[in-house]
PDB file of N, CA and C in Angstrom:
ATOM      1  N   UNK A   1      90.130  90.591  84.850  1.00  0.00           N
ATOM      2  CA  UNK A   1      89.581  91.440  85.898  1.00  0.00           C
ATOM      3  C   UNK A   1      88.797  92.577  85.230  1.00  0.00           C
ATOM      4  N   UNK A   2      87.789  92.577  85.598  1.00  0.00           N
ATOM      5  CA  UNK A   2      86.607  93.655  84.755  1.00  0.00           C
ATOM      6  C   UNK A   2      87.108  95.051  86.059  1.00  0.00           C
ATOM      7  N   UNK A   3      86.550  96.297  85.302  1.00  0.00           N
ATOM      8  CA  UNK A   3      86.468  97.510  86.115  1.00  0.00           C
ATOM      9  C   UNK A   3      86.034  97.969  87.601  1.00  0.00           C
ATOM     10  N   UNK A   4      85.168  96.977  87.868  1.00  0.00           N
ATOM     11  CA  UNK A   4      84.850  97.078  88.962  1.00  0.00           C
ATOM     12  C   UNK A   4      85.567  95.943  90.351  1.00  0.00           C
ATOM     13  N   UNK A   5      85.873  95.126  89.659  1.00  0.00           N
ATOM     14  CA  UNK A   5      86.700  93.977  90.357  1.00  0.00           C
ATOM     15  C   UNK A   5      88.250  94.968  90.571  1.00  0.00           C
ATOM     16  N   UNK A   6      88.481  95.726  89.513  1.00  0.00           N
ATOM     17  CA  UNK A   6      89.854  96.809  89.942  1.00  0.00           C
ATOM     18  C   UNK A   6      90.019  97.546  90.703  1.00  0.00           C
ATOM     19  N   UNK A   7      88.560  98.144  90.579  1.00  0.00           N
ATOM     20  CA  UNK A   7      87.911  99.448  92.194  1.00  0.00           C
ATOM     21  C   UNK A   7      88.216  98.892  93.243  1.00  0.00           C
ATOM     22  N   UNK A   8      87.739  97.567  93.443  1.00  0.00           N
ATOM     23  CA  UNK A   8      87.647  96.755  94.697  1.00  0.00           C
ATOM     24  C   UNK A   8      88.931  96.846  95.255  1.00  0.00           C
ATOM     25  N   UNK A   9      90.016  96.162  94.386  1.00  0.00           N
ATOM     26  CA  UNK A   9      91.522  95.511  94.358  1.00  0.00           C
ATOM     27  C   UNK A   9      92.422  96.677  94.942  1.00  0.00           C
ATOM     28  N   UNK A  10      91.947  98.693  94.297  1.00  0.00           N
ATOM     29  CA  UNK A  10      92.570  99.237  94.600  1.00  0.00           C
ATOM     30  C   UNK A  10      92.551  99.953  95.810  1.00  0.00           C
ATOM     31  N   UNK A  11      91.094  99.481  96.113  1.00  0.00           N
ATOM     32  CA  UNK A  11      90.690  99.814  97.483  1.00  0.00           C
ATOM     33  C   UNK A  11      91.022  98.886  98.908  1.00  0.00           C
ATOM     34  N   UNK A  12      91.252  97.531  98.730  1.00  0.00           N
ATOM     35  CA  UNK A  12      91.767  96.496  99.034  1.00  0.00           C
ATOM     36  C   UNK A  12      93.098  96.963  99.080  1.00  0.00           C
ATOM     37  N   UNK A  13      93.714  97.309  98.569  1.00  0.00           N
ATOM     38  CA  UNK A  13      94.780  97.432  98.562  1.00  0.00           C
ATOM     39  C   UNK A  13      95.628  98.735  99.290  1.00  0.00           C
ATOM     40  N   UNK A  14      94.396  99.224  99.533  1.00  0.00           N
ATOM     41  CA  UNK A  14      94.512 101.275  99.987  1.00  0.00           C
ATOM     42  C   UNK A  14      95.136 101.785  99.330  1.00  0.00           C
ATOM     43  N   UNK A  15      95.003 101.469  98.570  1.00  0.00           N
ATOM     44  CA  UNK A  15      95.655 102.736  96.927  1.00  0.00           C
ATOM     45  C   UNK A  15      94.523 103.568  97.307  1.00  0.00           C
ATOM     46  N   UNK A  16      93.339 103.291  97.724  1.00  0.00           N
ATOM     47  CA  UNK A  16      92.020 104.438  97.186  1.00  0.00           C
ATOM     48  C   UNK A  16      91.517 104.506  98.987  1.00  0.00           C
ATOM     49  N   UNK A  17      90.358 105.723  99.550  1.00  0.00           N
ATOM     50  CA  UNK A  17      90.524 105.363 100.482  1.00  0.00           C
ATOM     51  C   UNK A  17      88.610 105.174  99.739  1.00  0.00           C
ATOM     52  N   UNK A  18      88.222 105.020 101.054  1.00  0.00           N
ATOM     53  CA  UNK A  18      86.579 104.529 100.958  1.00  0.00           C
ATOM     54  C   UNK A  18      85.998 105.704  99.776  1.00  0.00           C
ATOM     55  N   UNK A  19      86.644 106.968 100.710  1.00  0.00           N
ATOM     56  CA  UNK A  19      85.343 108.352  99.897  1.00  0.00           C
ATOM     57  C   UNK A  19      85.612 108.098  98.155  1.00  0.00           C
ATOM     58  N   UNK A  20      87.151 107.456  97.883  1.00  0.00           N
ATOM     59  CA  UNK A  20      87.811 107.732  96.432  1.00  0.00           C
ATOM     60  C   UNK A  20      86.519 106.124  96.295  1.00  0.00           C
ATOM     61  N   UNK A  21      86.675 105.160  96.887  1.00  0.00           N
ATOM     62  CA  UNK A  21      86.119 104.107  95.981  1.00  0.00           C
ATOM     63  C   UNK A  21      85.042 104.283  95.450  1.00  0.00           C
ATOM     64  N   UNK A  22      84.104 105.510  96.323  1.00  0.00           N
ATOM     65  CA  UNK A  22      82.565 105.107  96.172  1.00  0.00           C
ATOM     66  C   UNK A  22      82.999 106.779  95.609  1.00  0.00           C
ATOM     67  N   UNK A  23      83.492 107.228  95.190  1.00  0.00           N
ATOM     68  CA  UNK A  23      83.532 108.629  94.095  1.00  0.00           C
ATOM     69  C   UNK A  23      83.833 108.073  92.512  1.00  0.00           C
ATOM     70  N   UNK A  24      85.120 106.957  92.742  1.00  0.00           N
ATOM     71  CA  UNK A  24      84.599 105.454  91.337  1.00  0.00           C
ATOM     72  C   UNK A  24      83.690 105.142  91.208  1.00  0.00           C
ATOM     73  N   UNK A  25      83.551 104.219  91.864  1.00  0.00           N
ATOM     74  CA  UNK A  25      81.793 103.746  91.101  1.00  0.00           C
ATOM     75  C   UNK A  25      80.609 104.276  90.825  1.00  0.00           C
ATOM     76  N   UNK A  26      80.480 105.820  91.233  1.00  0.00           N
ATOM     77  CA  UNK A  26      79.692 106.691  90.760  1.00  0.00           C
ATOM     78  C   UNK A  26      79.906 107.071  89.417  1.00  0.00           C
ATOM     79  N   UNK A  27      81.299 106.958  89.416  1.00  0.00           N
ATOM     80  CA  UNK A  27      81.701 107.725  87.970  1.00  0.00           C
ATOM     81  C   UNK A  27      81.171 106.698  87.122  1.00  0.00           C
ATOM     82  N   UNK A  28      82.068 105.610  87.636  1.00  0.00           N
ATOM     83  CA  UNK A  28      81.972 104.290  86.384  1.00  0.00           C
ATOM     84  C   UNK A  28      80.347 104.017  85.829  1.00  0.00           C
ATOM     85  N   UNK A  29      79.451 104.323  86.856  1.00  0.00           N
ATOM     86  CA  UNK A  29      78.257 104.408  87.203  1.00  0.00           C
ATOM     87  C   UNK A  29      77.510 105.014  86.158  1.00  0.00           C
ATOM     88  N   UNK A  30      78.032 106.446  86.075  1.00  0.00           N
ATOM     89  CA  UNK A  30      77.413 107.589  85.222  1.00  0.00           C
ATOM     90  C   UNK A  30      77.796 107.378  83.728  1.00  0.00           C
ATOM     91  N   UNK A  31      79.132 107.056  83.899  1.00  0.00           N
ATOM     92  CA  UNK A  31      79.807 106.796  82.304  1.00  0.00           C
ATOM     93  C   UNK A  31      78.228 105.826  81.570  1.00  0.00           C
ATOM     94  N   UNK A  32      78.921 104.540  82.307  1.00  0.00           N
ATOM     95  CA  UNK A  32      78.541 103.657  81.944  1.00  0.00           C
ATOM     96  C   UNK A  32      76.530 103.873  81.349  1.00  0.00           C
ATOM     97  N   UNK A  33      75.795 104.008  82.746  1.00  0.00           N
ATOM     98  CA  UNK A  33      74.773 104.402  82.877  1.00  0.00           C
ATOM     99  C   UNK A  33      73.993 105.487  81.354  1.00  0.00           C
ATOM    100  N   UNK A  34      74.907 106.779  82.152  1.00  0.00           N
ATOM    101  CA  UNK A  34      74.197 107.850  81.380  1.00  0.00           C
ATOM    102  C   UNK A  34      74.764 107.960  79.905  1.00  0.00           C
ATOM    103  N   UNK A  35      75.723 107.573  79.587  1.00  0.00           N
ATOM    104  CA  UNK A  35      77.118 107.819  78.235  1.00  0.00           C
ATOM    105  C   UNK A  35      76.666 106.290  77.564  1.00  0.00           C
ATOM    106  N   UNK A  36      75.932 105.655  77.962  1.00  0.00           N
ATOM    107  CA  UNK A  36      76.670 104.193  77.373  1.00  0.00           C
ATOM    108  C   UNK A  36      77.539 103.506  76.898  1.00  0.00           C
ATOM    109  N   UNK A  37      78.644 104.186  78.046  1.00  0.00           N
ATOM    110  CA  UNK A  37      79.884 103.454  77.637  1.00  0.00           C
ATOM    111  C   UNK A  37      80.281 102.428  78.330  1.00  0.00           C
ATOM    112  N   UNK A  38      80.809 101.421  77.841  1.00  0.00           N
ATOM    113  CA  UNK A  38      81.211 100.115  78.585  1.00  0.00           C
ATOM    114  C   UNK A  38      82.475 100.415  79.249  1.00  0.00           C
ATOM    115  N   UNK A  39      82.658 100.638  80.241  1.00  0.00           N
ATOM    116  CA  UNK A  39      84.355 100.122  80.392  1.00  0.00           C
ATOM    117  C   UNK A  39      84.594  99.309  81.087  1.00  0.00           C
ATOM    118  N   UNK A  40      85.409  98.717  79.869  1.00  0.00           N
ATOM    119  CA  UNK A  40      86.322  97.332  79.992  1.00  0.00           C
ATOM    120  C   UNK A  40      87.578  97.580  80.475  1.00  0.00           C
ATOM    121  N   UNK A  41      88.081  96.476  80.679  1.00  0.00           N
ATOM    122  CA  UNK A  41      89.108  96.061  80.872  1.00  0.00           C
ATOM    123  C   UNK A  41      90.405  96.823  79.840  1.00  0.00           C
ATOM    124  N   UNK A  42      90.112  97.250  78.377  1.00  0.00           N
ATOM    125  CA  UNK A  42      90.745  97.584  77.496  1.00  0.00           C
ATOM    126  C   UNK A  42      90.419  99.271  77.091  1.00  0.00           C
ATOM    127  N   UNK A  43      89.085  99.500  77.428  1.00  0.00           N
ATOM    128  CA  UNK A  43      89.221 100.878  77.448  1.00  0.00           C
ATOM    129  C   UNK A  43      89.068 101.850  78.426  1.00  0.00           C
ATOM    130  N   UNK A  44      88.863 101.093  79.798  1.00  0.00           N
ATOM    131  CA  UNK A  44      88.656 101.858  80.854  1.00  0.00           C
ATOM    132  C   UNK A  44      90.103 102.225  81.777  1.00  0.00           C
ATOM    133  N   UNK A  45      90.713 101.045  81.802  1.00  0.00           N
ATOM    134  CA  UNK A  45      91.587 100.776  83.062  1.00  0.00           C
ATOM    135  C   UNK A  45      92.350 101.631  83.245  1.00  0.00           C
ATOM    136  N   UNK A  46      92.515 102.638  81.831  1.00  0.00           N
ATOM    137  CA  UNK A  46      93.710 103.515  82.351  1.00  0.00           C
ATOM    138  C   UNK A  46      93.073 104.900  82.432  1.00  0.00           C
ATOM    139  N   UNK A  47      91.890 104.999  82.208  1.00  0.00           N
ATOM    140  CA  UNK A  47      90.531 106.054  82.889  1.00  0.00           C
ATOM    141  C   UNK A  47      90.807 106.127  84.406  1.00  0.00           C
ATOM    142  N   UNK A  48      90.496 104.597  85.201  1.00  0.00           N
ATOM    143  CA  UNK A  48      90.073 104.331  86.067  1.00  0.00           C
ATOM    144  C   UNK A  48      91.532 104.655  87.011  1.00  0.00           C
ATOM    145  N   UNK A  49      92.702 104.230  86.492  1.00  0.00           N
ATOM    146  CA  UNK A  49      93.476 104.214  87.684  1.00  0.00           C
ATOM    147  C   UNK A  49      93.999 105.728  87.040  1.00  0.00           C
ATOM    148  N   UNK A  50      93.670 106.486  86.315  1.00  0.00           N
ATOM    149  CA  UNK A  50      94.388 108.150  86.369  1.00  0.00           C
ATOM    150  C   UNK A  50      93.194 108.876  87.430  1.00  0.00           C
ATOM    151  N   UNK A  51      91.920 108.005  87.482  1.00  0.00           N
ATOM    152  CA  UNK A  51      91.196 109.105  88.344  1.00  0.00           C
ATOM    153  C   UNK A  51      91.357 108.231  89.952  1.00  0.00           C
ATOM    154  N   UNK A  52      92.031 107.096  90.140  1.00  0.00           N
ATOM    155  CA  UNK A  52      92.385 107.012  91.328  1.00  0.00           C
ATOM    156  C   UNK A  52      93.269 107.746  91.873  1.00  0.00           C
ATOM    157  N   UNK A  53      94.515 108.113  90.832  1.00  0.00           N
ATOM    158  CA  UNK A  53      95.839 109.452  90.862  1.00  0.00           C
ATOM    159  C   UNK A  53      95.304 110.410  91.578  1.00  0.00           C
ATOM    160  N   UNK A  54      94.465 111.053  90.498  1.00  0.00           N
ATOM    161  CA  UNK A  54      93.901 112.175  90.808  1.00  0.00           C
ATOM    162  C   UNK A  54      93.077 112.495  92.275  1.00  0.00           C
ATOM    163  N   UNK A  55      92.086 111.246  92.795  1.00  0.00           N
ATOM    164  CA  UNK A  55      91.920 111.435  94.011  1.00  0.00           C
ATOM    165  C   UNK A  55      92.756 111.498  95.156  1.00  0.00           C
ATOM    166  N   UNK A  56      93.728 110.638  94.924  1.00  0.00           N
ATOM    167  CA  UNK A  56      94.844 110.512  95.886  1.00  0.00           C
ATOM    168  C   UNK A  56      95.651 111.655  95.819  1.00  0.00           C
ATOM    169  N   UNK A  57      96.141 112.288  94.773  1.00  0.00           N
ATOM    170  CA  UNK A  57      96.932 113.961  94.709  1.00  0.00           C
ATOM    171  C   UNK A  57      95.898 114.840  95.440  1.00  0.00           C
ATOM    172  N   UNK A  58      94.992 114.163  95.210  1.00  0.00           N
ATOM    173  CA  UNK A  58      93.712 115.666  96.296  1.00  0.00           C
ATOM    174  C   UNK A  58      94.353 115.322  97.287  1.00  0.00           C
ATOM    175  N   UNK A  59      93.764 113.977  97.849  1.00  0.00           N
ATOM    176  CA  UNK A  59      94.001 113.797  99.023  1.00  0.00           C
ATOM    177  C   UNK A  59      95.159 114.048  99.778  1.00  0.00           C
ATOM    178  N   UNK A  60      95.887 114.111  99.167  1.00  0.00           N
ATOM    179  CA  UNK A  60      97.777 114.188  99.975  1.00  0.00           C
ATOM    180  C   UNK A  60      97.958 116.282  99.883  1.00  0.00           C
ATOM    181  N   UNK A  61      97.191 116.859  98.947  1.00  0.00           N
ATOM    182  CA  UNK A  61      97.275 118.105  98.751  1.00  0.00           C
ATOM    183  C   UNK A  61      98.212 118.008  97.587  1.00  0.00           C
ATOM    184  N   UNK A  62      98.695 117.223  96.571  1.00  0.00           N
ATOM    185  CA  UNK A  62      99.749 117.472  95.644  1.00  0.00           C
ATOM    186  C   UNK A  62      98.872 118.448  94.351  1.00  0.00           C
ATOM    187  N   UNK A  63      99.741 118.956  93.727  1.00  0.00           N
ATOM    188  CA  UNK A  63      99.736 119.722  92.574  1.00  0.00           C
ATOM    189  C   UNK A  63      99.656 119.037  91.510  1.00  0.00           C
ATOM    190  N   UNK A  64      99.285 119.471  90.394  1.00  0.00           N
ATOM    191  CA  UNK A  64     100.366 118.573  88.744  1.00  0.00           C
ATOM    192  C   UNK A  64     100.146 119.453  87.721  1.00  0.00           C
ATOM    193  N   UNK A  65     101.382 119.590  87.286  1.00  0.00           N
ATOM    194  CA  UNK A  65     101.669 120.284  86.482  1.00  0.00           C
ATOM    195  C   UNK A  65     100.794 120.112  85.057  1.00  0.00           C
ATOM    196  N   UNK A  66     100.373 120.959  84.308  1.00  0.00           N
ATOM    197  CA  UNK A  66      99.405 121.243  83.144  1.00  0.00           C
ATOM    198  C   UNK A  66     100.047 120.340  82.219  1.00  0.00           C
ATOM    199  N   UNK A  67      99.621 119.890  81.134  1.00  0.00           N
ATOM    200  CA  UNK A  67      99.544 119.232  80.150  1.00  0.00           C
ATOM    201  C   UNK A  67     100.805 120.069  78.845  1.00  0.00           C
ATOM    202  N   UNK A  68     101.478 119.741  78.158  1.00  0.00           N
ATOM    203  CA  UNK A  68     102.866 120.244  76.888  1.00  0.00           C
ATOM    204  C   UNK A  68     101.216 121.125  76.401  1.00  0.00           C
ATOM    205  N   UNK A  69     101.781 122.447  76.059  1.00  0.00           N
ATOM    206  CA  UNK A  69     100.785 122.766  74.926  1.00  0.00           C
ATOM    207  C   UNK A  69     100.415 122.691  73.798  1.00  0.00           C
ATOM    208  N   UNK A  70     101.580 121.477  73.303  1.00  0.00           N
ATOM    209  CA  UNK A  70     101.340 120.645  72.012  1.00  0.00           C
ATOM    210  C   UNK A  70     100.081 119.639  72.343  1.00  0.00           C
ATOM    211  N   UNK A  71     100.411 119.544  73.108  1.00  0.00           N
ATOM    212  CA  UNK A  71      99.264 118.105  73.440  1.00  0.00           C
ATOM    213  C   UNK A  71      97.531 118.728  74.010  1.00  0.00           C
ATOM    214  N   UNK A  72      97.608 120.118  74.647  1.00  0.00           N
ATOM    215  CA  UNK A  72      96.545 120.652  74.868  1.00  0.00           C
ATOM    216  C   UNK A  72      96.062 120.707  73.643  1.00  0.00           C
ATOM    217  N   UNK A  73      96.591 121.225  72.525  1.00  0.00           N
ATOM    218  CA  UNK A  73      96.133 121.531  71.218  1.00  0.00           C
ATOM    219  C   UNK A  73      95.650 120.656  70.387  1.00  0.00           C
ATOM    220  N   UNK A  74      96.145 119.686  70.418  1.00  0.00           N
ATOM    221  CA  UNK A  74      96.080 117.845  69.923  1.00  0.00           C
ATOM    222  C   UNK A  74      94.518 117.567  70.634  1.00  0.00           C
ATOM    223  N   UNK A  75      94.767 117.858  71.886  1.00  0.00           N
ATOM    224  CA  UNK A  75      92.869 117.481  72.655  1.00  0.00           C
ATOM    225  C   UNK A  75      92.083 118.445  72.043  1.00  0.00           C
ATOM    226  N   UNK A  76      92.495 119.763  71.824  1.00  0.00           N
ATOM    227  CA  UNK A  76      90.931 120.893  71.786  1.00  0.00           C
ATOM    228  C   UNK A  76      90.688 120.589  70.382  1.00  0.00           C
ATOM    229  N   UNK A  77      91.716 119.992  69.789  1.00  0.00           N
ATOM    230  CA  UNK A  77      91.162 119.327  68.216  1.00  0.00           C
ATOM    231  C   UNK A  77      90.855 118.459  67.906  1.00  0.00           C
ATOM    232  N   UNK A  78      90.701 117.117  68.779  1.00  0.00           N
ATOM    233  CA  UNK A  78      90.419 116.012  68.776  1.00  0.00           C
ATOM    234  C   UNK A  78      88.343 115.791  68.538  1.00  0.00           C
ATOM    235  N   UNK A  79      88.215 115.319  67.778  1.00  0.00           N
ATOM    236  CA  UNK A  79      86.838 115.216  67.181  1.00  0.00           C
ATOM    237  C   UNK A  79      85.846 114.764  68.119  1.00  0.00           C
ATOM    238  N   UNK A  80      86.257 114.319  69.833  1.00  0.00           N
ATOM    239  CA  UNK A  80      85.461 114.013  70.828  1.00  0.00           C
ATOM    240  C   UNK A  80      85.573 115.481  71.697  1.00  0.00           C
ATOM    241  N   UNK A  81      86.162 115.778  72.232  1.00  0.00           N
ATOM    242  CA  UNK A  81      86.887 117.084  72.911  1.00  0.00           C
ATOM    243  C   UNK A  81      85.464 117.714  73.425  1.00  0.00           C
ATOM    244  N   UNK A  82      84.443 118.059  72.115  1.00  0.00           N
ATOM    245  CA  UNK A  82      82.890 118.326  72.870  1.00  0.00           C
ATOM    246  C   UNK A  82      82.428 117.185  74.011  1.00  0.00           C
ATOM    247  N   UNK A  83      82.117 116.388  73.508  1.00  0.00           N
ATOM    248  CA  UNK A  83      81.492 115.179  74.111  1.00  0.00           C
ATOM    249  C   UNK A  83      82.201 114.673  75.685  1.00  0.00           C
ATOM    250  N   UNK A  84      83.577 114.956  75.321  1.00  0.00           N
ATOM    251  CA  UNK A  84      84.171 114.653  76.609  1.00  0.00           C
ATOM    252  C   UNK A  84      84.248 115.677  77.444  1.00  0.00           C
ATOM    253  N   UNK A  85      84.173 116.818  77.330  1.00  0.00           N
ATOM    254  CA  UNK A  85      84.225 118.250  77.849  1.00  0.00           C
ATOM    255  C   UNK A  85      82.659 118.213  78.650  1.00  0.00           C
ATOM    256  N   UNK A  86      81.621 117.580  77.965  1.00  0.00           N
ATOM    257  CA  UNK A  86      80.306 117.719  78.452  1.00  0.00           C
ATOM    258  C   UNK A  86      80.334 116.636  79.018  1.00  0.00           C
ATOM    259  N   UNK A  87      80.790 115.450  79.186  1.00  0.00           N
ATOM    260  CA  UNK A  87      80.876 114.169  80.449  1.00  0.00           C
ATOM    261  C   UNK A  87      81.544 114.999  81.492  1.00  0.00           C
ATOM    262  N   UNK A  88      82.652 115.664  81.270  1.00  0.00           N
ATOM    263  CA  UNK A  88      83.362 116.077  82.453  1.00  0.00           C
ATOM    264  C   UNK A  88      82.740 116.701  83.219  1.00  0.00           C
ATOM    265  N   UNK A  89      81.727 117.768  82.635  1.00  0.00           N
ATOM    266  CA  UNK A  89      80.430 118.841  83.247  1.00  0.00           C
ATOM    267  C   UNK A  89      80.125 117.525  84.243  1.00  0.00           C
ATOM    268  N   UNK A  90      79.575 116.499  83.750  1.00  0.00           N
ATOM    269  CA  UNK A  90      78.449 115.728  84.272  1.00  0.00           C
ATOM    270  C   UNK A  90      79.241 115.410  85.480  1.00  0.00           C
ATOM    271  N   UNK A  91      80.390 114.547  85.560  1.00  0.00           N
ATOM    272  CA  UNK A  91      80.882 114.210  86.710  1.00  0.00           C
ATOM    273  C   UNK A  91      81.254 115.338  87.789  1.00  0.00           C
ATOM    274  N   UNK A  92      81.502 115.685  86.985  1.00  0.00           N
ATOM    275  CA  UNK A  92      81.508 117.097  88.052  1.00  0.00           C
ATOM    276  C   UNK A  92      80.414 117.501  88.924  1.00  0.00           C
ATOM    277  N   UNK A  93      79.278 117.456  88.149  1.00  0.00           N
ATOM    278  CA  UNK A  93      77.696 117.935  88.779  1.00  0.00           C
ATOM    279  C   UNK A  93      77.486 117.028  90.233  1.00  0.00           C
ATOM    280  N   UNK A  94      77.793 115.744  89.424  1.00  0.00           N
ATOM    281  CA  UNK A  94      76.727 114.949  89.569  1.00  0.00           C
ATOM    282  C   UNK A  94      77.555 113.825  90.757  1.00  0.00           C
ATOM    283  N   UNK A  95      79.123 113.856  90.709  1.00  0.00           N
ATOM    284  CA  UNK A  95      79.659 112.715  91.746  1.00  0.00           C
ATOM    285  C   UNK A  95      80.510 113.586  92.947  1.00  0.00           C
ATOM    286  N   UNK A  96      79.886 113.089  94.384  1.00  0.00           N
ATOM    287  CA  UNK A  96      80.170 113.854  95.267  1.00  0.00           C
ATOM    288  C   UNK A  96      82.150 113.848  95.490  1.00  0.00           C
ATOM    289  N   UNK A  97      82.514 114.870  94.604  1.00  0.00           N
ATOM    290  CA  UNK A  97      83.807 115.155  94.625  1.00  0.00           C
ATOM    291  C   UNK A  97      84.254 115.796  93.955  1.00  0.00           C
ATOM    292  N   UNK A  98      84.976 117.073  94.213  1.00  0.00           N
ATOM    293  CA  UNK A  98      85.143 117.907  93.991  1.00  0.00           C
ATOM    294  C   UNK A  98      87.172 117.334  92.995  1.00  0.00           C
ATOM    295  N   UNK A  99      86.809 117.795  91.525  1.00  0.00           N
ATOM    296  CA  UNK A  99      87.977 117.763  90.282  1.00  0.00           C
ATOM    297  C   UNK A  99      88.689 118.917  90.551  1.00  0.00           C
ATOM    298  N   UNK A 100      89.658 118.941  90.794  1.00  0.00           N
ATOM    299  CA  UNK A 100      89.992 120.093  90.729  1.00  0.00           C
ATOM    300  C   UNK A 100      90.679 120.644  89.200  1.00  0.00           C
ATOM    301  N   UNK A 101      90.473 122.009  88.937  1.00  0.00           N
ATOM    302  CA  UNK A 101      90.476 122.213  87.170  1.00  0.00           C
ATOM    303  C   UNK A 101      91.712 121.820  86.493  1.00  0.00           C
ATOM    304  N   UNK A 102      93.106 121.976  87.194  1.00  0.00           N
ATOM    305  CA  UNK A 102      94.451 121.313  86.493  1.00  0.00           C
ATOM    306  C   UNK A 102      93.943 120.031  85.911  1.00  0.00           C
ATOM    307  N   UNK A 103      93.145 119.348  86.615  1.00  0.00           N
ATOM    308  CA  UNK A 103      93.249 117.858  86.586  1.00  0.00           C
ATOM    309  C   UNK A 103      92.182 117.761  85.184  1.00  0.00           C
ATOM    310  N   UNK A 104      91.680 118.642  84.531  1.00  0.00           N
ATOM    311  CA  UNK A 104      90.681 118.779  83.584  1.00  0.00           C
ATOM    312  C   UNK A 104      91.176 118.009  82.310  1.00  0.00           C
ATOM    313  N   UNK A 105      92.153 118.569  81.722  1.00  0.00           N
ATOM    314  CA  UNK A 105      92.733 117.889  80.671  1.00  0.00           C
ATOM    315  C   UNK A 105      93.145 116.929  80.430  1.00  0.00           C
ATOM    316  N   UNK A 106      94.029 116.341  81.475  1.00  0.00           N
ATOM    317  CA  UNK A 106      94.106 114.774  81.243  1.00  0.00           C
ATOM    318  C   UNK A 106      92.830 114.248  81.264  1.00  0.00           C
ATOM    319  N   UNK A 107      91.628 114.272  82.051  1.00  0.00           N
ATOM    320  CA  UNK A 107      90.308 113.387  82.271  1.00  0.00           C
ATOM    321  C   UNK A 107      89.627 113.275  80.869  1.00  0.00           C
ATOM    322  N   UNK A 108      90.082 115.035  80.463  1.00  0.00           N
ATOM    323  CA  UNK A 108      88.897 114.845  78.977  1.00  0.00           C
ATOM    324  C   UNK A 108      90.170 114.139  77.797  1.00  0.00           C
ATOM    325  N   UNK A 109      91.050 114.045  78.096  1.00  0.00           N
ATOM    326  CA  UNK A 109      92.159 113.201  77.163  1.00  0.00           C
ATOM    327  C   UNK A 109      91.626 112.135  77.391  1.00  0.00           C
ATOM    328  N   UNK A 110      91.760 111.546  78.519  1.00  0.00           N
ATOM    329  CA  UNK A 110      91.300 110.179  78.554  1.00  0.00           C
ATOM    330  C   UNK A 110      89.429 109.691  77.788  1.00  0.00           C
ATOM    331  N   UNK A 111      88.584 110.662  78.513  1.00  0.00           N
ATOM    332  CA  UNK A 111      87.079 110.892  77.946  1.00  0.00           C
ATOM    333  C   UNK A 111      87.470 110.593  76.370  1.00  0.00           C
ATOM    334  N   UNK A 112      88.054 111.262  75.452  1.00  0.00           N
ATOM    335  CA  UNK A 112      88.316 111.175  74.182  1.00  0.00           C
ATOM    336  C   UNK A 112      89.176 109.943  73.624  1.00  0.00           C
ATOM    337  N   UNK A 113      90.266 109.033  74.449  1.00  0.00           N
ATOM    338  CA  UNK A 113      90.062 107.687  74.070  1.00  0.00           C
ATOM    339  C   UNK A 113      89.031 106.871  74.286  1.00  0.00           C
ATOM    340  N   UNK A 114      88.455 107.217  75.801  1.00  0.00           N
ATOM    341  CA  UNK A 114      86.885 106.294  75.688  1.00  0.00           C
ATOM    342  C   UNK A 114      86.112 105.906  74.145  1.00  0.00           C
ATOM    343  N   UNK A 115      85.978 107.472  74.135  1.00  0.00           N
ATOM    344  CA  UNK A 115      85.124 107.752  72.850  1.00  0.00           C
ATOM    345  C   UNK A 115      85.339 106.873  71.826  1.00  0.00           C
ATOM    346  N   UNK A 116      86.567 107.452  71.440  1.00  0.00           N
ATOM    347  CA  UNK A 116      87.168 106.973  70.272  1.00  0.00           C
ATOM    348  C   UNK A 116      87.111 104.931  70.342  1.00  0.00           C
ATOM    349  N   UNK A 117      86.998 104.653  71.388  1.00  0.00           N
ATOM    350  CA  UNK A 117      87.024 103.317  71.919  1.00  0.00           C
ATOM    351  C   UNK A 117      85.630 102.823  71.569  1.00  0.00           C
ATOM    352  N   UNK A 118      84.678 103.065  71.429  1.00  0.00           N
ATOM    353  CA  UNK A 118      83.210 102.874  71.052  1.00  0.00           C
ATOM    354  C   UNK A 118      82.192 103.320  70.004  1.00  0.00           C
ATOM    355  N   UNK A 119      83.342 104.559  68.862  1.00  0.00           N
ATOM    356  CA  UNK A 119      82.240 104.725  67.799  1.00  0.00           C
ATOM    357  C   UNK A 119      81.754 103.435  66.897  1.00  0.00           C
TER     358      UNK A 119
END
């Protein structure tokens, strides 16, 4: 099952509602598009279903708690941390849906396995 056949499945499934599916495939869209990043099956999927989380905690109004500050520290040193920090700008700009900032660190954690998934 490729990335976009998953969008479908989780939307099919109402894990996601319409606004979350088509706020995915924008993303996957932009990654893919503007970043040239592929995501697969192996480096996307767990991109894809933390930012289905994340839409759905909007949606319900839930919270989540910040990231160990061992592990914040582990990301702001991680050798992608720019690159993923400036994708995050982009989705942000650019896909009609509003991140809210808790949710920042895990996305650019994940942004930085992408990375690391394609040098």
């Amino acid at each position: 099952m490729n990335i976009n056949e998953r969008v479908i499945l989780l939307k099919q499934l109402q894990v996601i509602s319409r606004n979350n599916y088509e706020a995915l495939n924008s993303i996957i869209n932009l990654i893919e598009n503007s970043f040239n990043i592929d995501l697969s099956k192996e480096n996307g999927e767990m991109f894809i279903t933390h930012l289905s989380a994340v839409f759905s905690r909007d949606e319900k109004g839930e919270e989540i708690n910040s990231l160990d500050e061992s592990l914040l520290e582990e990301i702001y040193t991680n050798e992608y941390y720019n690159k993923a920090e400036a994708i995050l700008k982009d989705i942000k700009e650019k896909v009609n849906y509003k991140i809210k900032k808790a949710e920042d660190s895990f996305i650019i954690l994940h942004l930085c396995t992408l990375l690391g998934a394609v040098k």
